[in-house]
N, C-alpha and C. Protein backbone atom coordinates (compact mmCIF):
# COMPACT_ATOMS: atom_id res chain seq x y z
N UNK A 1 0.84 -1.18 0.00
CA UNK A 1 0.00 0.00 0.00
C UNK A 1 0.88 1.24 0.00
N UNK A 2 0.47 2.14 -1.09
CA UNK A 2 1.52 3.37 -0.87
C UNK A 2 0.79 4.00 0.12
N UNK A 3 1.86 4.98 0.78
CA UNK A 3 1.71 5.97 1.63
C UNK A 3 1.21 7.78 1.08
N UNK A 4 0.00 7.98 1.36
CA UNK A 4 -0.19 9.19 1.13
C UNK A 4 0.60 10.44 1.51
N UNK A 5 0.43 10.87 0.53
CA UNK A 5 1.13 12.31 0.37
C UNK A 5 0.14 13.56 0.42
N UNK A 6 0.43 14.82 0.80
CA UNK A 6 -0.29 16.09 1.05
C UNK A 6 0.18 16.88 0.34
N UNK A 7 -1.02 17.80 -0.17
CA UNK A 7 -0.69 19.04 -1.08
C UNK A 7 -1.40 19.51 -0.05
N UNK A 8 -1.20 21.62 0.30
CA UNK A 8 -1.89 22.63 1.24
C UNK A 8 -1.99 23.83 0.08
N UNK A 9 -2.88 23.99 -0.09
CA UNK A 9 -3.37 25.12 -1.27
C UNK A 9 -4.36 25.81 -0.67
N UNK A 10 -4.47 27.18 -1.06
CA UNK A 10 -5.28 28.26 -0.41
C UNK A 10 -5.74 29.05 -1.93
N UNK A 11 -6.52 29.06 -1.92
CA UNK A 11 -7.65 29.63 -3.06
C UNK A 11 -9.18 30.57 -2.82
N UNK A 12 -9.42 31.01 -1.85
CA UNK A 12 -9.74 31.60 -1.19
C UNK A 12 -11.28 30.59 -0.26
N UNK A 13 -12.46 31.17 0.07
CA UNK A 13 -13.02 30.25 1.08
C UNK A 13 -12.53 28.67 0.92
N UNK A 14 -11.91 28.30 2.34
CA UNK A 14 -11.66 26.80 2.46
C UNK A 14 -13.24 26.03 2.21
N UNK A 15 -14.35 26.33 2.53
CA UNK A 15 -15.29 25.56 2.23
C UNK A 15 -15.75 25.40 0.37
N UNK A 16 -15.08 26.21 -0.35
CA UNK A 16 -15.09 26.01 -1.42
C UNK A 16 -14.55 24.94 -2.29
N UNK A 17 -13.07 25.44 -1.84
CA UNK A 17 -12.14 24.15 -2.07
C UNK A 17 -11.97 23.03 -1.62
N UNK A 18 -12.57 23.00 -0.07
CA UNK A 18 -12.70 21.41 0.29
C UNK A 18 -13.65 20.75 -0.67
N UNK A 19 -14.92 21.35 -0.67
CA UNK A 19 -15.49 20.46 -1.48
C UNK A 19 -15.57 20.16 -2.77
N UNK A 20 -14.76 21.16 -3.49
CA UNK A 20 -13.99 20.59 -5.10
C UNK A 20 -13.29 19.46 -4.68
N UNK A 21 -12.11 19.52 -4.15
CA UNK A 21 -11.31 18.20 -3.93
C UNK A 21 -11.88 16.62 -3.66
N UNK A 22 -12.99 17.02 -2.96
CA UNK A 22 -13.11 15.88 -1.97
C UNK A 22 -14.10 14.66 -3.34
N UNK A 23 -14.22 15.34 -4.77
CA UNK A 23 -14.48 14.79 -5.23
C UNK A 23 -13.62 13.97 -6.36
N UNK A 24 -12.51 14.18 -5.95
CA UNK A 24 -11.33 13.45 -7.00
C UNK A 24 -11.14 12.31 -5.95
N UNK A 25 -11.17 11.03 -7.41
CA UNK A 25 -10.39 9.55 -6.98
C UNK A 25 -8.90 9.79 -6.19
N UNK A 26 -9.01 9.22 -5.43
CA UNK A 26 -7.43 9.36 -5.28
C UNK A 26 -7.56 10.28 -3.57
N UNK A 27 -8.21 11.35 -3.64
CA UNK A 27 -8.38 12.15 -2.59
C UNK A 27 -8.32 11.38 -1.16
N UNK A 28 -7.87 10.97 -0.31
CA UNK A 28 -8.21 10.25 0.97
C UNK A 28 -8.84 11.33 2.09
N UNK A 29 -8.37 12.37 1.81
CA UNK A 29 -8.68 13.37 3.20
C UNK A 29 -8.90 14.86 2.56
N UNK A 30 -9.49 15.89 3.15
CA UNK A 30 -9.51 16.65 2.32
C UNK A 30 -9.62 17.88 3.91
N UNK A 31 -8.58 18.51 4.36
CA UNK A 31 -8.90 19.22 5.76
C UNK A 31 -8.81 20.60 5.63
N UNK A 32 -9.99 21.78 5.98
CA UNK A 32 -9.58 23.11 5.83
C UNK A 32 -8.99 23.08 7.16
N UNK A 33 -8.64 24.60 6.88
CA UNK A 33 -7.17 24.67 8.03
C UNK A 33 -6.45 26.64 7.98
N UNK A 34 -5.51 26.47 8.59
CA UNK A 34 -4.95 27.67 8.01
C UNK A 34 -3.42 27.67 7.91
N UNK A 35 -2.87 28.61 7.21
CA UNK A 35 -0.97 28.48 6.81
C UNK A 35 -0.69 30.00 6.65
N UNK A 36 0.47 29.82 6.63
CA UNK A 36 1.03 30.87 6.13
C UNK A 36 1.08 32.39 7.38
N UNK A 37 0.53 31.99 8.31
CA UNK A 37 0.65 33.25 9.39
C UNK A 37 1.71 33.28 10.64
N UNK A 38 1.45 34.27 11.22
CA UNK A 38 2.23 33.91 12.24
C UNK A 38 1.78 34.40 13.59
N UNK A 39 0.56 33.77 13.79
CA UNK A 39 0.01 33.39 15.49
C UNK A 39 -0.18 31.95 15.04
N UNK A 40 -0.21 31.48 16.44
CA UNK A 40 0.06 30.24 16.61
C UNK A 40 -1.40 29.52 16.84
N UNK A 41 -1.85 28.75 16.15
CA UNK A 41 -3.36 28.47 17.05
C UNK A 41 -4.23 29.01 16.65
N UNK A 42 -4.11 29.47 15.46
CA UNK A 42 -5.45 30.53 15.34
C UNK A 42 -7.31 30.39 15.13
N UNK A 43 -7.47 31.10 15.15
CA UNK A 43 -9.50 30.68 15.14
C UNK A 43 -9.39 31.24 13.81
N UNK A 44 -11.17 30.69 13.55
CA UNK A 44 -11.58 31.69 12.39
C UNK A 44 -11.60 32.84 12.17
N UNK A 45 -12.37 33.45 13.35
CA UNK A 45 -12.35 34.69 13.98
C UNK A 45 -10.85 35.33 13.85
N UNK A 46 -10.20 35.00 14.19
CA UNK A 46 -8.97 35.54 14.38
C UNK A 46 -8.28 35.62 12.63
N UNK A 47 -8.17 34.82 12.11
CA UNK A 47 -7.87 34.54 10.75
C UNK A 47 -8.71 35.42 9.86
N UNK A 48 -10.54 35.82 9.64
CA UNK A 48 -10.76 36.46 8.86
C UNK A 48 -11.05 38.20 9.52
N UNK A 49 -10.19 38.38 10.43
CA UNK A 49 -9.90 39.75 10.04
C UNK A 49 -9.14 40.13 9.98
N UNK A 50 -7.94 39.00 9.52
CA UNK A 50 -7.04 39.80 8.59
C UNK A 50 -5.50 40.07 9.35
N UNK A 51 -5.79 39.57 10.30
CA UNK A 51 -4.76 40.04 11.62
C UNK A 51 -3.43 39.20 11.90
N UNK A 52 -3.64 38.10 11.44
CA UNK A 52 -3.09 37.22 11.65
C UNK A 52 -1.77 36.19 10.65
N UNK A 53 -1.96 36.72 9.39
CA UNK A 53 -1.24 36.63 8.25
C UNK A 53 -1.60 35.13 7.88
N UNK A 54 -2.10 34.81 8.47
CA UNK A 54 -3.02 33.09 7.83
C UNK A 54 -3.61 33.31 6.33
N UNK A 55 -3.64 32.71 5.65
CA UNK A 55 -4.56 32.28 4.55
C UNK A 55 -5.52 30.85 4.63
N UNK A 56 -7.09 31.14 4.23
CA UNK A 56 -7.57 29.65 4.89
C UNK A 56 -7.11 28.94 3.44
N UNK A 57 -7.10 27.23 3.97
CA UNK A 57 -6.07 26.31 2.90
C UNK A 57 -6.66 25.12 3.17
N UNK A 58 -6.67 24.34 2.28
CA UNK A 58 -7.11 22.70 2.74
C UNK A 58 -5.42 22.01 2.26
N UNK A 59 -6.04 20.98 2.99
CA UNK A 59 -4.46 20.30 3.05
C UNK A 59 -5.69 18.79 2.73
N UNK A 60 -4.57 18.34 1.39
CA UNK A 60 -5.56 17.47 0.75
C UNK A 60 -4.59 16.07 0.90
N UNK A 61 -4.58 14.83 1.43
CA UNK A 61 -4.17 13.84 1.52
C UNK A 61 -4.42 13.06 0.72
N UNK A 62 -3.57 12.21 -0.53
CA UNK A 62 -4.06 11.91 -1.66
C UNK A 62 -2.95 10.86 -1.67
N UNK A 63 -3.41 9.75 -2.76
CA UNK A 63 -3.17 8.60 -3.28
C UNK A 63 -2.03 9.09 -4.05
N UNK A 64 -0.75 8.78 -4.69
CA UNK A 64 0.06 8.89 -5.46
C UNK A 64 0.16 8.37 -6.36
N UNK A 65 -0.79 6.82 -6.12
CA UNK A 65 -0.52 6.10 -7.22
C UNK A 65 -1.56 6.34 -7.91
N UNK A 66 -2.85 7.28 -7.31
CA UNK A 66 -4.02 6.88 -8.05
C UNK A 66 -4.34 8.67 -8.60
N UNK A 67 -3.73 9.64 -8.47
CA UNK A 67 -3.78 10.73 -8.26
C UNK A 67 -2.29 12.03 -7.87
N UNK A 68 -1.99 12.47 -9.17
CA UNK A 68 -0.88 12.81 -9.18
C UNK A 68 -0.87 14.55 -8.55
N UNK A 69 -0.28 14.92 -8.09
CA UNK A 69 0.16 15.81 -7.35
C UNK A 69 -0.21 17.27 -8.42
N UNK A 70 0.12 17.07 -9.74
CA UNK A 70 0.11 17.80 -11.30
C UNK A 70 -1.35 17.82 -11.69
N UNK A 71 -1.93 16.72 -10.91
CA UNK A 71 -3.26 17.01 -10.93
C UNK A 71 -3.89 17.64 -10.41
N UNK A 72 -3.84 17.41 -8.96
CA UNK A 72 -4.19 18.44 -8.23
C UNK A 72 -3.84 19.49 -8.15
N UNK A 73 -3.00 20.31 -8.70
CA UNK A 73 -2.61 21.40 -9.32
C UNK A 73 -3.17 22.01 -10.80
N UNK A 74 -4.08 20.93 -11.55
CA UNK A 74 -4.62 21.34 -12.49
C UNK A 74 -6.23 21.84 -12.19
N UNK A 75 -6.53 20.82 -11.35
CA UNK A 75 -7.69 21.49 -10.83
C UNK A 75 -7.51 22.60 -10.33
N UNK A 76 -6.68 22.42 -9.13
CA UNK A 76 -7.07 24.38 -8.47
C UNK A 76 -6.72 25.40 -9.27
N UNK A 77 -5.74 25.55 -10.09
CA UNK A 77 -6.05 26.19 -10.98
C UNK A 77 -7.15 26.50 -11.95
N UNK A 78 -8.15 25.73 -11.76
CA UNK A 78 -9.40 25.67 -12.74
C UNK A 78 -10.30 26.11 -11.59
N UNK A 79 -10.53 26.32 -10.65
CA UNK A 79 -11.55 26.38 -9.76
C UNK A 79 -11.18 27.50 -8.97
N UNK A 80 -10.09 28.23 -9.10
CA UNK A 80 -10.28 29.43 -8.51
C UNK A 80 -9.30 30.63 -9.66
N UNK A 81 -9.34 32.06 -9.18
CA UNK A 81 -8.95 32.80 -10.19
C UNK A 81 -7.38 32.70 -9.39
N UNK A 82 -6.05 32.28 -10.33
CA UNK A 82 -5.17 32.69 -9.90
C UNK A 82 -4.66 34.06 -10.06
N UNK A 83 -5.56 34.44 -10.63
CA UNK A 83 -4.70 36.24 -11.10
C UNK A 83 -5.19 37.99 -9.83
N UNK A 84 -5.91 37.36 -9.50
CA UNK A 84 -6.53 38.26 -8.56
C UNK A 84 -5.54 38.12 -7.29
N UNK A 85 -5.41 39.43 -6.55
CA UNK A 85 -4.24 39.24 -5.38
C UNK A 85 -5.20 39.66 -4.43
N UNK A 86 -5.36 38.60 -3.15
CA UNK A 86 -6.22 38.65 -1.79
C UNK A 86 -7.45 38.70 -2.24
N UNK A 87 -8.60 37.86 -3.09
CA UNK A 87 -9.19 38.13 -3.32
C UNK A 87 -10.14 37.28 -4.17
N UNK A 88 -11.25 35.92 -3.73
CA UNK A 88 -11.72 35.06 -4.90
C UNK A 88 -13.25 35.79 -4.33
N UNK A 89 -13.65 36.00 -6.02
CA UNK A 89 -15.44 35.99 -5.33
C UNK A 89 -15.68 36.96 -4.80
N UNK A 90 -16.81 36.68 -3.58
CA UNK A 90 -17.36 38.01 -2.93
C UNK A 90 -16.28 38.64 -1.88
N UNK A 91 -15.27 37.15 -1.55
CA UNK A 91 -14.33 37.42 -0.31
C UNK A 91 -13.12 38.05 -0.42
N UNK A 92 -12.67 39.09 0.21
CA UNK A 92 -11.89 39.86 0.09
C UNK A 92 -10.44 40.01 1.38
N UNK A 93 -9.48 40.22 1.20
CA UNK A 93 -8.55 39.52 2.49
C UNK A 93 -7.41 39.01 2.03
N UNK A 94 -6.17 39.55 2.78
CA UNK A 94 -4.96 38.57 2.70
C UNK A 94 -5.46 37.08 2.90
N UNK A 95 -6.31 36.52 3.64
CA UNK A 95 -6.91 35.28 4.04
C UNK A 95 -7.41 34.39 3.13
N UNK A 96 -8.03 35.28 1.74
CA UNK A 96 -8.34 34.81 0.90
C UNK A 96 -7.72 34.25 -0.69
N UNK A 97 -5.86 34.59 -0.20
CA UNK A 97 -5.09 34.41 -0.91
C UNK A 97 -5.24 33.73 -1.86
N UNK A 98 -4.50 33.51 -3.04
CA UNK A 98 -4.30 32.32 -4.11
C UNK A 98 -2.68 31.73 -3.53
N UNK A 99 -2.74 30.65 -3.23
CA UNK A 99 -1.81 29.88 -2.56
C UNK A 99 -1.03 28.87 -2.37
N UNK A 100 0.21 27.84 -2.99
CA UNK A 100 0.57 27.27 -2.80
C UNK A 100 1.62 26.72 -1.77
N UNK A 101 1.30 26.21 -1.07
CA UNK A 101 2.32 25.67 0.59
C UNK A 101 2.84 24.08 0.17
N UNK A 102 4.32 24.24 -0.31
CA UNK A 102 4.82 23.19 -0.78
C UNK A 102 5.28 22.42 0.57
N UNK A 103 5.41 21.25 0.19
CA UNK A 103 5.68 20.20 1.13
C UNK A 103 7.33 19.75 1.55
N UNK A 104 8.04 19.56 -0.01
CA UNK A 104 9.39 19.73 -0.03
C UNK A 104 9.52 19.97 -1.38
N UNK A 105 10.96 20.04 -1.69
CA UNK A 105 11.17 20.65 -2.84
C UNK A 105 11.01 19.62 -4.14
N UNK A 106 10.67 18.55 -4.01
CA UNK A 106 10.46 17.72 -5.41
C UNK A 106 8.76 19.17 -5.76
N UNK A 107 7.76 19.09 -4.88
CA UNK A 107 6.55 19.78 -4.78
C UNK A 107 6.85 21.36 -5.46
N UNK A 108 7.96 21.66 -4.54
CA UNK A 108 8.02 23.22 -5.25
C UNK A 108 8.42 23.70 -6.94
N UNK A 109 9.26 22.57 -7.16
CA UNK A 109 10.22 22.41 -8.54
C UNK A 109 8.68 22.09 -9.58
N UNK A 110 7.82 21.02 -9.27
CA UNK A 110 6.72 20.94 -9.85
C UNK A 110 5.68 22.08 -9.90
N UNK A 111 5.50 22.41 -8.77
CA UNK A 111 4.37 23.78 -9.03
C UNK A 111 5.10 25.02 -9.68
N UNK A 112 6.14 25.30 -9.29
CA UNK A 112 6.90 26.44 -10.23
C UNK A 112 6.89 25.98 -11.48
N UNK A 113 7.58 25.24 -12.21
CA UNK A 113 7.41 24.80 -13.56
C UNK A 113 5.68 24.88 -14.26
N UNK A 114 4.92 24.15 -13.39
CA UNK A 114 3.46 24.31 -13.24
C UNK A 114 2.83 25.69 -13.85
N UNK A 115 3.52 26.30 -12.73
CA UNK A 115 2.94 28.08 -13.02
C UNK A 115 3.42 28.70 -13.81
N UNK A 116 4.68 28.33 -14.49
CA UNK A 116 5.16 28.78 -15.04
C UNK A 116 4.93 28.35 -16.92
N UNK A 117 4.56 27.29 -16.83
CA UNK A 117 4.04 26.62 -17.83
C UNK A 117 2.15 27.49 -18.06
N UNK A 118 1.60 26.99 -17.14
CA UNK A 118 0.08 27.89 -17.42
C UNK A 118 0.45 29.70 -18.08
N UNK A 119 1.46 30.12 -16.98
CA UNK A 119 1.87 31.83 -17.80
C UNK A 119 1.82 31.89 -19.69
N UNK A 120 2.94 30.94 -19.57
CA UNK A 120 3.79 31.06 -20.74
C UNK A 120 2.17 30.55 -22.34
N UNK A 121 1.75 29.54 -21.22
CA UNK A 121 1.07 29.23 -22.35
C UNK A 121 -0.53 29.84 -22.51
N UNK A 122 -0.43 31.14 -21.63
CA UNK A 122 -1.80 32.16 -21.79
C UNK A 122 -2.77 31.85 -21.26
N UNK A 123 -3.06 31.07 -20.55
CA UNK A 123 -4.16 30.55 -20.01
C UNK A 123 -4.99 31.26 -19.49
N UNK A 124 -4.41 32.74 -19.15
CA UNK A 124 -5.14 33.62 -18.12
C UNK A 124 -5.17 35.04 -19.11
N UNK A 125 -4.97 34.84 -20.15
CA UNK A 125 -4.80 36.05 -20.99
C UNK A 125 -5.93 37.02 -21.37
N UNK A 126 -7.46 36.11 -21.18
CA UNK A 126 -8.54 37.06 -21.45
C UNK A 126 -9.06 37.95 -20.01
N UNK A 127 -8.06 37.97 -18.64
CA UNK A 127 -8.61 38.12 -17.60
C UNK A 127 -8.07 39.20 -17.55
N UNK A 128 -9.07 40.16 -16.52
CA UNK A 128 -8.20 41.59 -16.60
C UNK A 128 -7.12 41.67 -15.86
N UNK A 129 -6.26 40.86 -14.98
CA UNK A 129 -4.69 40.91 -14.43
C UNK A 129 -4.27 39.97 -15.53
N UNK A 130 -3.73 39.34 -16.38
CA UNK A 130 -3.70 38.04 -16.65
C UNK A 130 -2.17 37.22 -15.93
N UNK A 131 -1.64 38.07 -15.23
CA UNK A 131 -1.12 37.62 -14.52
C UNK A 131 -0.97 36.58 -13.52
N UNK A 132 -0.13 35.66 -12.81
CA UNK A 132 -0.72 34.57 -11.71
C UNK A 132 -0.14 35.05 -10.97
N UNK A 133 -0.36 35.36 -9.56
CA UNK A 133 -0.03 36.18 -8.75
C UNK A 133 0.24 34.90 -7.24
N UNK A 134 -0.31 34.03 -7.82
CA UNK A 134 -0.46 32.49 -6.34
C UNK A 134 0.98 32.55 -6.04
N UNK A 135 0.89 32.73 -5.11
CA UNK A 135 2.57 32.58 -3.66
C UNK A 135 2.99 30.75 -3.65
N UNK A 136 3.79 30.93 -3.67
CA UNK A 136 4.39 29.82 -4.00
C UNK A 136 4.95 29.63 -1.99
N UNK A 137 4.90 28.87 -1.32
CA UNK A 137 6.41 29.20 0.09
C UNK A 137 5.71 27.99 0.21
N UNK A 138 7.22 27.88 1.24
CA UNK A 138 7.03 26.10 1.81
C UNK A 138 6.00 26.17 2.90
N UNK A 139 5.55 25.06 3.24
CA UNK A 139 4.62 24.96 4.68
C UNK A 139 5.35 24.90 5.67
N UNK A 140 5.52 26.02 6.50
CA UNK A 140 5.74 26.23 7.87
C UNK A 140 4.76 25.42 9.09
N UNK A 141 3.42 25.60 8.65
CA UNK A 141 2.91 24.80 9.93
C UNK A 141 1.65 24.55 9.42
N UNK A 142 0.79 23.71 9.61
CA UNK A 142 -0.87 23.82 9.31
C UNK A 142 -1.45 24.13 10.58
N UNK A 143 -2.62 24.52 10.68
CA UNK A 143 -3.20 25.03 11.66
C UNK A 143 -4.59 24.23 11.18
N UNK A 144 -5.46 23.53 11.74
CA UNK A 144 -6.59 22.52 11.30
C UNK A 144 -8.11 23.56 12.24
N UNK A 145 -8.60 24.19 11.18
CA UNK A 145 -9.65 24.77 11.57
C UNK A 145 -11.11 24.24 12.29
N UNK A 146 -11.49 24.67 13.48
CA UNK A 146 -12.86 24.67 13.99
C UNK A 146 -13.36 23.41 13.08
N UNK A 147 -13.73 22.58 13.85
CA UNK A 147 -14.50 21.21 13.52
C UNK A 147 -15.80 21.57 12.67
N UNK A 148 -16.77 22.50 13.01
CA UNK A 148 -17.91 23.21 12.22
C UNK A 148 -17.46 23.76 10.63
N UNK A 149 -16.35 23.91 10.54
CA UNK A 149 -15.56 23.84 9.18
C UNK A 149 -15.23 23.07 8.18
N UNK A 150 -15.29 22.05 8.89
CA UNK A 150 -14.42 20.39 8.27
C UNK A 150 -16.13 19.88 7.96
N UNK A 151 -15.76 19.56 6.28
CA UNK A 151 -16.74 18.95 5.33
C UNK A 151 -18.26 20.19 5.36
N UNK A 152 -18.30 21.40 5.58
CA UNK A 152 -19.04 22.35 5.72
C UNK A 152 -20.03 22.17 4.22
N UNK A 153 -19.54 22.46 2.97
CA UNK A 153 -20.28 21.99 1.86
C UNK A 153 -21.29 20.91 2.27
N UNK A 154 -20.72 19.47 2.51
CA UNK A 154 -21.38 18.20 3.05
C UNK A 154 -22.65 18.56 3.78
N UNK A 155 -21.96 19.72 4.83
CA UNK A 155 -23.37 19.45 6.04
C UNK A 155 -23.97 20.37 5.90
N UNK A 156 -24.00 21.50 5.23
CA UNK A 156 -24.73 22.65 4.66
C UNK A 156 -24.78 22.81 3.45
N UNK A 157 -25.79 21.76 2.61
CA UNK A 157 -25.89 22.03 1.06
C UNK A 157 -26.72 23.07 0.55
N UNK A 158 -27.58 23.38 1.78
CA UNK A 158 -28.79 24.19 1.15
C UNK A 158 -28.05 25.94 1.73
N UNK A 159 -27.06 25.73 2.25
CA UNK A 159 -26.59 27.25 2.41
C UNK A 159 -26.26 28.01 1.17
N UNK A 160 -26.86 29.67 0.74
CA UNK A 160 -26.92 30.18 0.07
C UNK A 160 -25.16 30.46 -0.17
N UNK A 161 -24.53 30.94 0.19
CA UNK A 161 -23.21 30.80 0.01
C UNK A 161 -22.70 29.41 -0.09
N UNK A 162 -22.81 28.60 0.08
CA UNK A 162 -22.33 26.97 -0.98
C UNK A 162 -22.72 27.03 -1.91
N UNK A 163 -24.40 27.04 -2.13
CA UNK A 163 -24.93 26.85 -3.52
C UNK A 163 -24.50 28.26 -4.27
N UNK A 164 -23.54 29.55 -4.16
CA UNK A 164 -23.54 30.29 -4.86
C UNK A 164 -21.65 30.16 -5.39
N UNK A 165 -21.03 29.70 -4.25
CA UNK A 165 -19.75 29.50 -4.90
C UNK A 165 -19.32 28.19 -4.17
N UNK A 166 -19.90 27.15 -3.30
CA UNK A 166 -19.35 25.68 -3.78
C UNK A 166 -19.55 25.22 -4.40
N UNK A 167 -21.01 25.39 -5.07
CA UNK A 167 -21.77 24.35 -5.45
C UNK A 167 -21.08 24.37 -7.09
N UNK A 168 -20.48 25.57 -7.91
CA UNK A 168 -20.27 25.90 -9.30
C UNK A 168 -18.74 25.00 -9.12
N UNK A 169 -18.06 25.31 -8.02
CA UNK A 169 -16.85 24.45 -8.36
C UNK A 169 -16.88 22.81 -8.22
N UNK A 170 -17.64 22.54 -7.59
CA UNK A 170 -17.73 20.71 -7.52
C UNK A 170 -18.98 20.67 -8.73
N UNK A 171 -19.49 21.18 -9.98
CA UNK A 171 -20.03 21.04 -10.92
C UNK A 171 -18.71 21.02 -12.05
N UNK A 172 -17.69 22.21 -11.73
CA UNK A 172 -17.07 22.00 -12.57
C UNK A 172 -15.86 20.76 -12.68
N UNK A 173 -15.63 20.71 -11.12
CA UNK A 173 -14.82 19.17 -10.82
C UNK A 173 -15.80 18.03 -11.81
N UNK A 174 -16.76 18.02 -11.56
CA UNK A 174 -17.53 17.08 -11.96
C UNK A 174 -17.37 16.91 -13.51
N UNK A 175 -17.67 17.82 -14.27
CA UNK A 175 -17.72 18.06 -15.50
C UNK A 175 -16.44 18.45 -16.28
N UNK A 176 -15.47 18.93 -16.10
CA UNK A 176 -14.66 18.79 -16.72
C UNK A 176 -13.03 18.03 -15.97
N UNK A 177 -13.15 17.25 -15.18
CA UNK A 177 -12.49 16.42 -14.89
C UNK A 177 -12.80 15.35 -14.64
N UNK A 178 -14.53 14.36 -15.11
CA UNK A 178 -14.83 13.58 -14.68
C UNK A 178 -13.56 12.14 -14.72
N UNK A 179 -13.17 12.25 -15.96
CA UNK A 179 -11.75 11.39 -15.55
C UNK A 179 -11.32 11.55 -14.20
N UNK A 180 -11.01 12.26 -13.26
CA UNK A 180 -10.27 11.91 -12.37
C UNK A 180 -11.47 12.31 -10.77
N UNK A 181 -12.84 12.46 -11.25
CA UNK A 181 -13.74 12.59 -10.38
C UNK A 181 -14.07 11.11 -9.29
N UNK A 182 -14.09 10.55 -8.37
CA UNK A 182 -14.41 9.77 -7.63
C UNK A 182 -15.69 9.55 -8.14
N UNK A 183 -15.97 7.90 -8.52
CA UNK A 183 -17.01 7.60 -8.31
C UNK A 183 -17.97 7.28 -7.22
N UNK A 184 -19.56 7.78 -7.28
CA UNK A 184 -20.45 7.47 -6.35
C UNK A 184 -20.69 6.26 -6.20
N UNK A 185 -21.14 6.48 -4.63
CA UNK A 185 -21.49 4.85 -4.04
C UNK A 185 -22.74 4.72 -4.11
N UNK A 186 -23.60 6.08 -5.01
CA UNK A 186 -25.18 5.82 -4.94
C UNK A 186 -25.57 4.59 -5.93
């Protein structure tokens, strides 16, 4: 049995991005959380005003053999705007960063090339920055957010903020990555 590996990406609301992920094969765990700050311990509260230099992030525990790391990097790039700085959607905030928290450097050498490959090849060219502006730094620490956080999409489907920006990104997981979408147990 291989041993799972973690990607920590911040794209702005963690309840967004958990529940894009949590629909790829391969996915084992899928945890919002926070990175990148420097208080120790932090709350939500504390994290969305801004105070704290956190960005919220899921830290996604995934199959290697079944689910490549380049993948999960192709999705978040598809599911959130990398060109916007502090800022997806209605949410606004250093907190709401575009974000990559590499693990070690095989991870960093891949997402740089990554980003650097999407630049070169225009991907973002009809957007008004078309720039990618996502922070690249290693993971210093995860911080695993308020339990009422963890799988939030799941337990609040009928919340007007899921159905207005979770619900479009696990349609588009669905639909244009069904190759690597987890199949249902319905």
């Amino acid at each position: 049995m291989t041993e799972t590996a973690k990607a920590t990406l911040a794209g702005g609301c963690f309840w967004c991005i958990e529940a894009a992920f949590e629909e790829l094969d391969g996915v084992e765990e899928v945890t919002s959380g926070y990175a990148g700050g420097h208080t120790e311990n932090p709350t939500y509260r504390q994290v969305c005003s801004g105070s704290t230099g956190h960005a919220e992030v899921v830290q996604v525990e995934y199959d290697p053999d079944v689910i490549a790391y380049e993948d999960l990097l192709e999705v978040f790039f598809r599911i959130h705007d990398p060109t916007t700085e502090d800022r997806q959607g209605p949410d606004v905030g250093s907190q709401y960063r575009s974000a990559v928290y590499y693990h070690d450097d095989e991870q960093k050498d891949i997402v740089e090339r990554f980003v650097h490959n999407l630049q070169q090849g225009g991907e973002f060219d009809s957007y008004e920055n078309d720039e990618i502006v996502t922070e690249i730094e290693p993971l210093e620490e995860f911080w695993v957010a308020e339990e009422k956080h963890q799988d939030y999409y799941d337990k609040n489907p009928n919340d007007r903020y899921c159905q207005f920006h979770a619900e479009p990104k696990v349609k588009k997981v669905r639909e244009q990555f069904a190759s690597k979408a987890a199949q249902s147990d319905d």
